[in-house]
Protein backbone atom coordinates (compact mmCIF):
# COMPACT_ATOMS: atom_id res chain seq x y z
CA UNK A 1 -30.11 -2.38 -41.63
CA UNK A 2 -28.66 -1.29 -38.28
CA UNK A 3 -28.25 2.54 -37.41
CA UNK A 4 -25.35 4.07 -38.25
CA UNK A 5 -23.45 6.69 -35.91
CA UNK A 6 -23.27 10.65 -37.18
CA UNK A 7 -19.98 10.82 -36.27
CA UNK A 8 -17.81 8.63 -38.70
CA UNK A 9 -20.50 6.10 -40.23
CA UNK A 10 -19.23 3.53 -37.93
CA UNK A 11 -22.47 1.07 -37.07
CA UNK A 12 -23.64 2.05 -33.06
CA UNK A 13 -23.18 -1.88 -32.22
CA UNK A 14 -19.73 -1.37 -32.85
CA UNK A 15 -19.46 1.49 -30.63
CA UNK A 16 -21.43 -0.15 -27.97
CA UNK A 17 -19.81 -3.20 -28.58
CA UNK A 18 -16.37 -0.93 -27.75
CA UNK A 19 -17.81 0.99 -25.50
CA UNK A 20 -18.47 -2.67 -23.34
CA UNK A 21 -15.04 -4.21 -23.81
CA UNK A 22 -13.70 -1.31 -22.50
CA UNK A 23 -15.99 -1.32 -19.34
CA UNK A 24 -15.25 -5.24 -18.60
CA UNK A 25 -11.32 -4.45 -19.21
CA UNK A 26 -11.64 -1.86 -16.46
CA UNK A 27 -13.78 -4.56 -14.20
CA UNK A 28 -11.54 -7.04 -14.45
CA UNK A 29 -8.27 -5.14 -13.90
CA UNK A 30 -10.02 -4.10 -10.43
CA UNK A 31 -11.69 -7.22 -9.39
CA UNK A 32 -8.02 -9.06 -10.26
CA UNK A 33 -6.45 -6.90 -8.10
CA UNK A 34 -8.99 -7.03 -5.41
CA UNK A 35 -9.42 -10.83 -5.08
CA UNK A 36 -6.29 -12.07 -6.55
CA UNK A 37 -3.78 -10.51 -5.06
CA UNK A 38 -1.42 -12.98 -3.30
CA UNK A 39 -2.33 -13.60 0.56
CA UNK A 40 -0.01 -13.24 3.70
CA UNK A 41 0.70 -17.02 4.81
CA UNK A 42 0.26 -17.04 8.41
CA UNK A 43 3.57 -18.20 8.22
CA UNK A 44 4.55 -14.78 6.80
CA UNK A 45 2.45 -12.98 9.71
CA UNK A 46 4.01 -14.81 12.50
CA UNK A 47 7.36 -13.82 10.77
CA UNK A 48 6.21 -10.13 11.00
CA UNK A 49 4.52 -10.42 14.45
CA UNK A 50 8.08 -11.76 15.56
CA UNK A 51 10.18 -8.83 13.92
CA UNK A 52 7.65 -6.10 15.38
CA UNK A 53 8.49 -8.00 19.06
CA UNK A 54 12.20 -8.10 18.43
CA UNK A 55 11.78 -4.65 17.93
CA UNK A 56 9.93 -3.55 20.87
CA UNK A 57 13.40 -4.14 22.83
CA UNK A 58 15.20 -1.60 20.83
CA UNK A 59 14.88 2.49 20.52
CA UNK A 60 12.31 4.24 19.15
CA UNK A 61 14.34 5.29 16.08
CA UNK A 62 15.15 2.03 15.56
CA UNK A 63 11.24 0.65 15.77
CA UNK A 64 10.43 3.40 13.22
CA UNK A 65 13.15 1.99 10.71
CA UNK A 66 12.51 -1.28 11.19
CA UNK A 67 8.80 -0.90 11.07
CA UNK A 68 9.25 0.81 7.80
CA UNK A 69 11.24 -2.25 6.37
CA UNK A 70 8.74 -4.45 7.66
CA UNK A 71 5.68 -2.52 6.35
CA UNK A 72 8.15 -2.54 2.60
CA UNK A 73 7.98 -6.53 2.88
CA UNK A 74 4.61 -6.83 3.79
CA UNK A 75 3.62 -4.48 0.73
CA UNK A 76 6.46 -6.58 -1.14
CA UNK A 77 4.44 -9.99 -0.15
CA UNK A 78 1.40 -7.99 -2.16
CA UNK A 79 2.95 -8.05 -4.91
CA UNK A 80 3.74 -3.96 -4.81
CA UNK A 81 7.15 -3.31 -6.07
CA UNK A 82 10.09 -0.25 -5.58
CA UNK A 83 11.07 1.72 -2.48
CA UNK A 84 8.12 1.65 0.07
CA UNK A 85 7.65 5.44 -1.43
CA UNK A 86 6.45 3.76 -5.10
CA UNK A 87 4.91 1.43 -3.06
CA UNK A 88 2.78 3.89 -0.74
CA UNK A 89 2.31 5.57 -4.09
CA UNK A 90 0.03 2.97 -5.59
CA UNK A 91 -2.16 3.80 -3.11
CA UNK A 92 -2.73 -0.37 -1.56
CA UNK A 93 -6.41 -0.66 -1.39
CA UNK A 94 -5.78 -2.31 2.13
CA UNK A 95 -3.98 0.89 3.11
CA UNK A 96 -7.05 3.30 2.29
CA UNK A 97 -7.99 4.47 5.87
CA UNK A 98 -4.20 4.59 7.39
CA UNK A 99 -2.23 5.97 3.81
CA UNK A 100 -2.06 9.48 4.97
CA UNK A 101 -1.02 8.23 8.40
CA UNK A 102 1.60 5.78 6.80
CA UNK A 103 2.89 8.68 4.71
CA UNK A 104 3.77 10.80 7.53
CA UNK A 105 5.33 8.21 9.39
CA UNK A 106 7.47 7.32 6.94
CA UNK A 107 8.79 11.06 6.06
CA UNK A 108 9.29 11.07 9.90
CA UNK A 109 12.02 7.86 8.90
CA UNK A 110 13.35 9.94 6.52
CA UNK A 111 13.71 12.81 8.95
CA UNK A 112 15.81 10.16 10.97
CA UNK A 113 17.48 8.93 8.55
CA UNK A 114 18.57 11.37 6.49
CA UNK A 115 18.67 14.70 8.49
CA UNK A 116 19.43 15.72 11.55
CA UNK A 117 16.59 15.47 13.48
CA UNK A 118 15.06 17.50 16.44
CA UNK A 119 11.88 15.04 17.16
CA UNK A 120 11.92 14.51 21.10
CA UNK A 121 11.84 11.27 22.36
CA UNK A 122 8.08 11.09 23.72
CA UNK A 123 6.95 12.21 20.20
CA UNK A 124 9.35 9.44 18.95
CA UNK A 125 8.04 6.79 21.32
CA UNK A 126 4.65 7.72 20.06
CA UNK A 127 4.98 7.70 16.35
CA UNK A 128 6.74 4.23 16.45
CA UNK A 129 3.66 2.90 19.16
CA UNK A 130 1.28 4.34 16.09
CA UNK A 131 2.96 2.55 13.47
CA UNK A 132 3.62 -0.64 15.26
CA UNK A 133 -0.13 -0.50 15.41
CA UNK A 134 -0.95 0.44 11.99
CA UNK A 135 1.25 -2.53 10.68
CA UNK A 136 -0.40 -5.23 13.64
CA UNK A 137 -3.87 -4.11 11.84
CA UNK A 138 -2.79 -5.08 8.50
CA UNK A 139 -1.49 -8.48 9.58
């Protein structure tokens, strides 16, 4: 006869049994997203390298904006859905060591956007360099 648990006279098998379901439902959930994920064609990369260059001609509010978009579709092309905001808030794996970065940048395209803003241009110039760069590392 197997031991049975103090708790509710359930058998321990069953609540090791439980115990590893729930531990390879929690494996696979992570591996799936971490090796399964859809890939960026290099189709899809050229298309972005091509955007961020078409940009480079225009204003730094205007690289900001559009690097925002483009950073949205590449996050779209991962499968994350919403406004880039409930996309930055699933926290991308790939976006681990720049997220905080990314965050700030983007509030600085809502700043733009949305308000009137009092940025200067060399601190304009220099957030839109950053996150041209941030986005050219993820492709």
């Amino acid at each position: 006869m197997l031991p049975i648990s103090p708790r509710n006279n359930m058998p321990s098998w069953i609540i090791i049994f439980l115990c590893f379901l729930l531990f390879c439902i929690i494996l696979v959930a992570f591996f799936w997203r971490l090796f399964f994920v859809k890939w960026i064609s290099q189709e899809k990369k050229e298309f972005f390298r091509n955007e961020i260059l078409r940009l480079q001609e225009k204003s730094s509010v205007e690289c900001i904006i559009g690097y925002d978009k483009i950073l949205a579709l590449i996050l779209a092309e991962y499968w994350y859905g919403g406004t880039l905001a409930e996309k930055l808030k699933k926290k991308p794996i790939f976006l681990q060591g720049n997220i905080e970065r990314i965050w700030f940048l983007h509030k600085i395209r809502n700043k733009i956007v949305h308000e009137v803003h009092t940025i200067n241009s060399h601190q304009l110039l220099r957030y839109s360099e950053e996150y041209k760069n941030i986005i050219l590392s993820l492709l």
